[in-house]
C-alpha atoms as a PDB file:
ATOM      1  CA  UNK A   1     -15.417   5.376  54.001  1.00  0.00           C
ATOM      2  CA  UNK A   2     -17.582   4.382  51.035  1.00  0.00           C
ATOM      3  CA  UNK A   3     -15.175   5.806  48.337  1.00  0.00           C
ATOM      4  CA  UNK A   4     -12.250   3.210  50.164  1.00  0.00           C
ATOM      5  CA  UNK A   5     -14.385   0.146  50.172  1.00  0.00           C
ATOM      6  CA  UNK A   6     -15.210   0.834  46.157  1.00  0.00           C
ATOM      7  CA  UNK A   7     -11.686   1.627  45.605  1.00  0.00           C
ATOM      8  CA  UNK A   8     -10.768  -1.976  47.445  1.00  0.00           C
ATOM      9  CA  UNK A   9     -13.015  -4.057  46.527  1.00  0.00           C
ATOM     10  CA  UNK A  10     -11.798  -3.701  42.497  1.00  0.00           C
ATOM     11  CA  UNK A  11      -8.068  -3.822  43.341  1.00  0.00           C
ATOM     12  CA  UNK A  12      -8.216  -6.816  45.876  1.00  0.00           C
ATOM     13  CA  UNK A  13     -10.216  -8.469  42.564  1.00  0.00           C
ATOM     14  CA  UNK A  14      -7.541  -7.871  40.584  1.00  0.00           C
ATOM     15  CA  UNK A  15      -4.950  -8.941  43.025  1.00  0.00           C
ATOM     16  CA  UNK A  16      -6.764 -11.998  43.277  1.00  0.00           C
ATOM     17  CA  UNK A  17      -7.118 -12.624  39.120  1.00  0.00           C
ATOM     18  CA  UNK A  18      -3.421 -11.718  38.966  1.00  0.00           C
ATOM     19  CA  UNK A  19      -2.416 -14.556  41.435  1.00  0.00           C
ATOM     20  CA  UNK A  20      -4.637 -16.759  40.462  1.00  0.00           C
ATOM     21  CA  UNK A  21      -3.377 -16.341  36.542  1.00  0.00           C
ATOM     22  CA  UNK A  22      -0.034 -16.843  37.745  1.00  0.00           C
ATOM     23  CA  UNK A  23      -0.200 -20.255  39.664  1.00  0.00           C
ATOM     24  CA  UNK A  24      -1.933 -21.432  36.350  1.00  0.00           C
ATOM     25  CA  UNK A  25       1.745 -21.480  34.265  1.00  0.00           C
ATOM     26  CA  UNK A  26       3.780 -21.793  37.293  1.00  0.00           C
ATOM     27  CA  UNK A  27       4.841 -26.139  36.521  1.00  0.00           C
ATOM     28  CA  UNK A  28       5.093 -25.512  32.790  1.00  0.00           C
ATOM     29  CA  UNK A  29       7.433 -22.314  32.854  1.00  0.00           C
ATOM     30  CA  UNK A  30       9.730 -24.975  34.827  1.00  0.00           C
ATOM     31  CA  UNK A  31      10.327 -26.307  31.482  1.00  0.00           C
ATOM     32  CA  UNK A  32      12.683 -24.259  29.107  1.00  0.00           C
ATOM     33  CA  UNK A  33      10.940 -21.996  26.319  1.00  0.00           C
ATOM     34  CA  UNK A  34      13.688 -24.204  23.909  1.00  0.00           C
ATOM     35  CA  UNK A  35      12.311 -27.703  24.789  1.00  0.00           C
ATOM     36  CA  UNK A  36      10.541 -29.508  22.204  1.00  0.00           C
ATOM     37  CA  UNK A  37       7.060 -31.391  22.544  1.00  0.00           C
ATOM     38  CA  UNK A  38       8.041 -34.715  20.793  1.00  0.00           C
ATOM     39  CA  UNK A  39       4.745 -36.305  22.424  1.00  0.00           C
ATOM     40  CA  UNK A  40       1.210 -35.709  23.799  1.00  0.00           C
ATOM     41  CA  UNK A  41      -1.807 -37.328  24.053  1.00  0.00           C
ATOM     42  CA  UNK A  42      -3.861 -39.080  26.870  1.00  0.00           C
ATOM     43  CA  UNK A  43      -2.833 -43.047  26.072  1.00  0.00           C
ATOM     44  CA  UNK A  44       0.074 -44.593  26.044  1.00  0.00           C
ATOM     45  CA  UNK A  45       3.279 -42.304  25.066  1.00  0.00           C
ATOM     46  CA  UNK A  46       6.808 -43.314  24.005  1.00  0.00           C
ATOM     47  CA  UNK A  47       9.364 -41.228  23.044  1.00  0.00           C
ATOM     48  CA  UNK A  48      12.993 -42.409  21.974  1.00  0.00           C
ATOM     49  CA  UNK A  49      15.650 -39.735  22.729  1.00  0.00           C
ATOM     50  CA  UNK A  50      18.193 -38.757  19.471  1.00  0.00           C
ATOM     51  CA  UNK A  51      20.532 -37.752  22.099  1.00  0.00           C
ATOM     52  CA  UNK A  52      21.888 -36.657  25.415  1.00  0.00           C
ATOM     53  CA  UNK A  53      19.625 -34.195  27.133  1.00  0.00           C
ATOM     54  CA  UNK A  54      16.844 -33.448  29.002  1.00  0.00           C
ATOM     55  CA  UNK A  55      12.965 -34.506  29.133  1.00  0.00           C
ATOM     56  CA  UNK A  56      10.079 -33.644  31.391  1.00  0.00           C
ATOM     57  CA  UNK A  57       6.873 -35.748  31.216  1.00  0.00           C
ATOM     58  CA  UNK A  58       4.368 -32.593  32.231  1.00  0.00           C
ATOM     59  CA  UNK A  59       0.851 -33.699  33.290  1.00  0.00           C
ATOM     60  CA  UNK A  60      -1.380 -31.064  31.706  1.00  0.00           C
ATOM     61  CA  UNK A  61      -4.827 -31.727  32.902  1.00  0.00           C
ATOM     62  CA  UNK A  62      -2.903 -31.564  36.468  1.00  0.00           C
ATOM     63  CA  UNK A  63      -0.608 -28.959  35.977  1.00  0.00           C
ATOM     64  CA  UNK A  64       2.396 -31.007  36.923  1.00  0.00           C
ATOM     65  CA  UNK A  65       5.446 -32.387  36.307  1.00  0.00           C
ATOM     66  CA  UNK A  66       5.587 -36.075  36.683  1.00  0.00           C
ATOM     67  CA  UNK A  67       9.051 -36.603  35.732  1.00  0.00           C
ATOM     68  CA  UNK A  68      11.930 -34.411  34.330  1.00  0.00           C
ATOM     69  CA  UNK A  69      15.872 -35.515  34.139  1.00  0.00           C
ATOM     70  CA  UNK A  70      18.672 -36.725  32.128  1.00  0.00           C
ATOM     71  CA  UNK A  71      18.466 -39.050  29.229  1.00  0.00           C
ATOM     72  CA  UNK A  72      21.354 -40.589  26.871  1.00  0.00           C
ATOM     73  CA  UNK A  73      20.567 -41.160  23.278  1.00  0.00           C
ATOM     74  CA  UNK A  74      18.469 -43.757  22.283  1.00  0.00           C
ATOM     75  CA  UNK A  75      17.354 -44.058  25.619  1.00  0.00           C
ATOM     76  CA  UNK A  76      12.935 -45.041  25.508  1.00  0.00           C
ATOM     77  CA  UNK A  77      10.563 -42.762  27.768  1.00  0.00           C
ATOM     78  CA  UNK A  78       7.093 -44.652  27.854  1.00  0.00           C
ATOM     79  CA  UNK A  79       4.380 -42.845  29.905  1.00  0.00           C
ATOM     80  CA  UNK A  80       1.455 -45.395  30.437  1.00  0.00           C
ATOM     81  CA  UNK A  81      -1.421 -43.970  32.363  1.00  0.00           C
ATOM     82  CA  UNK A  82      -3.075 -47.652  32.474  1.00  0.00           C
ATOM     83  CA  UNK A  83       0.118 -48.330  34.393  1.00  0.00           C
ATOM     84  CA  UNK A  84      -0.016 -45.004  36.087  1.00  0.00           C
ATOM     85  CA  UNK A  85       3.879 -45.026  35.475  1.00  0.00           C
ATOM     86  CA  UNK A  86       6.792 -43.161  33.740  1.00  0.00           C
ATOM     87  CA  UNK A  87       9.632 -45.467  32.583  1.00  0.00           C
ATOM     88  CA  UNK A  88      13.119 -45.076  31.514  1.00  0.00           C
ATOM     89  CA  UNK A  89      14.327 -47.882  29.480  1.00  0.00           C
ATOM     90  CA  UNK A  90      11.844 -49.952  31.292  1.00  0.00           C
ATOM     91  CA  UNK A  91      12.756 -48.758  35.053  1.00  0.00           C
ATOM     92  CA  UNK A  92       9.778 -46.900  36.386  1.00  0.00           C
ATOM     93  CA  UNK A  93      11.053 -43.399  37.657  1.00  0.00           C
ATOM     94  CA  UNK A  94       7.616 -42.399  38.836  1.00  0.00           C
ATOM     95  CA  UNK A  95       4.598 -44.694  39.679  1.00  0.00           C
ATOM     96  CA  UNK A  96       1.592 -42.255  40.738  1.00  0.00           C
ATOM     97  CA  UNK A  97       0.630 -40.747  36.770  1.00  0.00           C
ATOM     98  CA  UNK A  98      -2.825 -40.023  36.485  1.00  0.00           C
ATOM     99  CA  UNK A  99      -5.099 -42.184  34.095  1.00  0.00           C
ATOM    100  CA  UNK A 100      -6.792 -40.114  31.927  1.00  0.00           C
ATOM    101  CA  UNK A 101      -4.657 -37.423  32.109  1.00  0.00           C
ATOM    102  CA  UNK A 102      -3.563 -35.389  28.739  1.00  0.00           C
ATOM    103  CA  UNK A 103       0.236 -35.696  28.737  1.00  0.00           C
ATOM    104  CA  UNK A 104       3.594 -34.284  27.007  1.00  0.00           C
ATOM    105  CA  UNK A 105       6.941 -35.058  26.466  1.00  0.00           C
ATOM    106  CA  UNK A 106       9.264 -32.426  26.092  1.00  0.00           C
ATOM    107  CA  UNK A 107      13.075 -32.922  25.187  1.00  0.00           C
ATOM    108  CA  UNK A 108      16.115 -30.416  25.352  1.00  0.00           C
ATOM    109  CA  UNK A 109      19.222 -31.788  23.280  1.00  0.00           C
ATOM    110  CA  UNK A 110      22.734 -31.727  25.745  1.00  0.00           C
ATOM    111  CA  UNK A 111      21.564 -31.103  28.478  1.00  0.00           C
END
């Protein structure tokens, strides 16, 4: 009986470590190992696409994605924490952003 709970004890850690490593990179692995970061900070970020494609605004102090979807060229992404807003050629598309927060762009061309 002693042997089982020293045996347990060590794998149920590691179960634990293993899950909890996991959740960590669960919102950014949403985004495709291609995309480019074209922006990051924790102030006010703008980003002007070069094309049609893709963007996610990912929240990394929350883990989260605050916005991802299509974009036409020359289309202008602001992300403005004082605002607590994502916009899209000035049409918020998401309105609870976290002041503070550190944040990135990332863009995939087409799509």
């Amino acid at each position: 009986m002693i042997r089982t709970r020293f045996f347990a004890l060590p794998v149920a850690a590691a179960m634990a470590l293993a899950f909890m490593g996991g959740c960590a990179m669960d919102q950014l692995s949403n985004i495709p190992a291609d995309a480019t970061i074209t922006s990051s900070g924790n102030e006010h970020l703008s980003y002007m696409a070069p094309s049609g494609g893709r963007i996610w605004v990912y929240d990394v102090t929350n883990d989260r994605i605050d916005y991802s979807g299509p974009v036409s060229m020359n289309d202008s992404i602001v992300v403005d924490p004082h605002d607590r807003s994502v916009t899209i050629n000035g049409r918020t598309v998401n309105d609870k952003v976290s002041a503070g927060a550190q944040h990135r762009i990332y863009f995939v061309s087409g799509q």
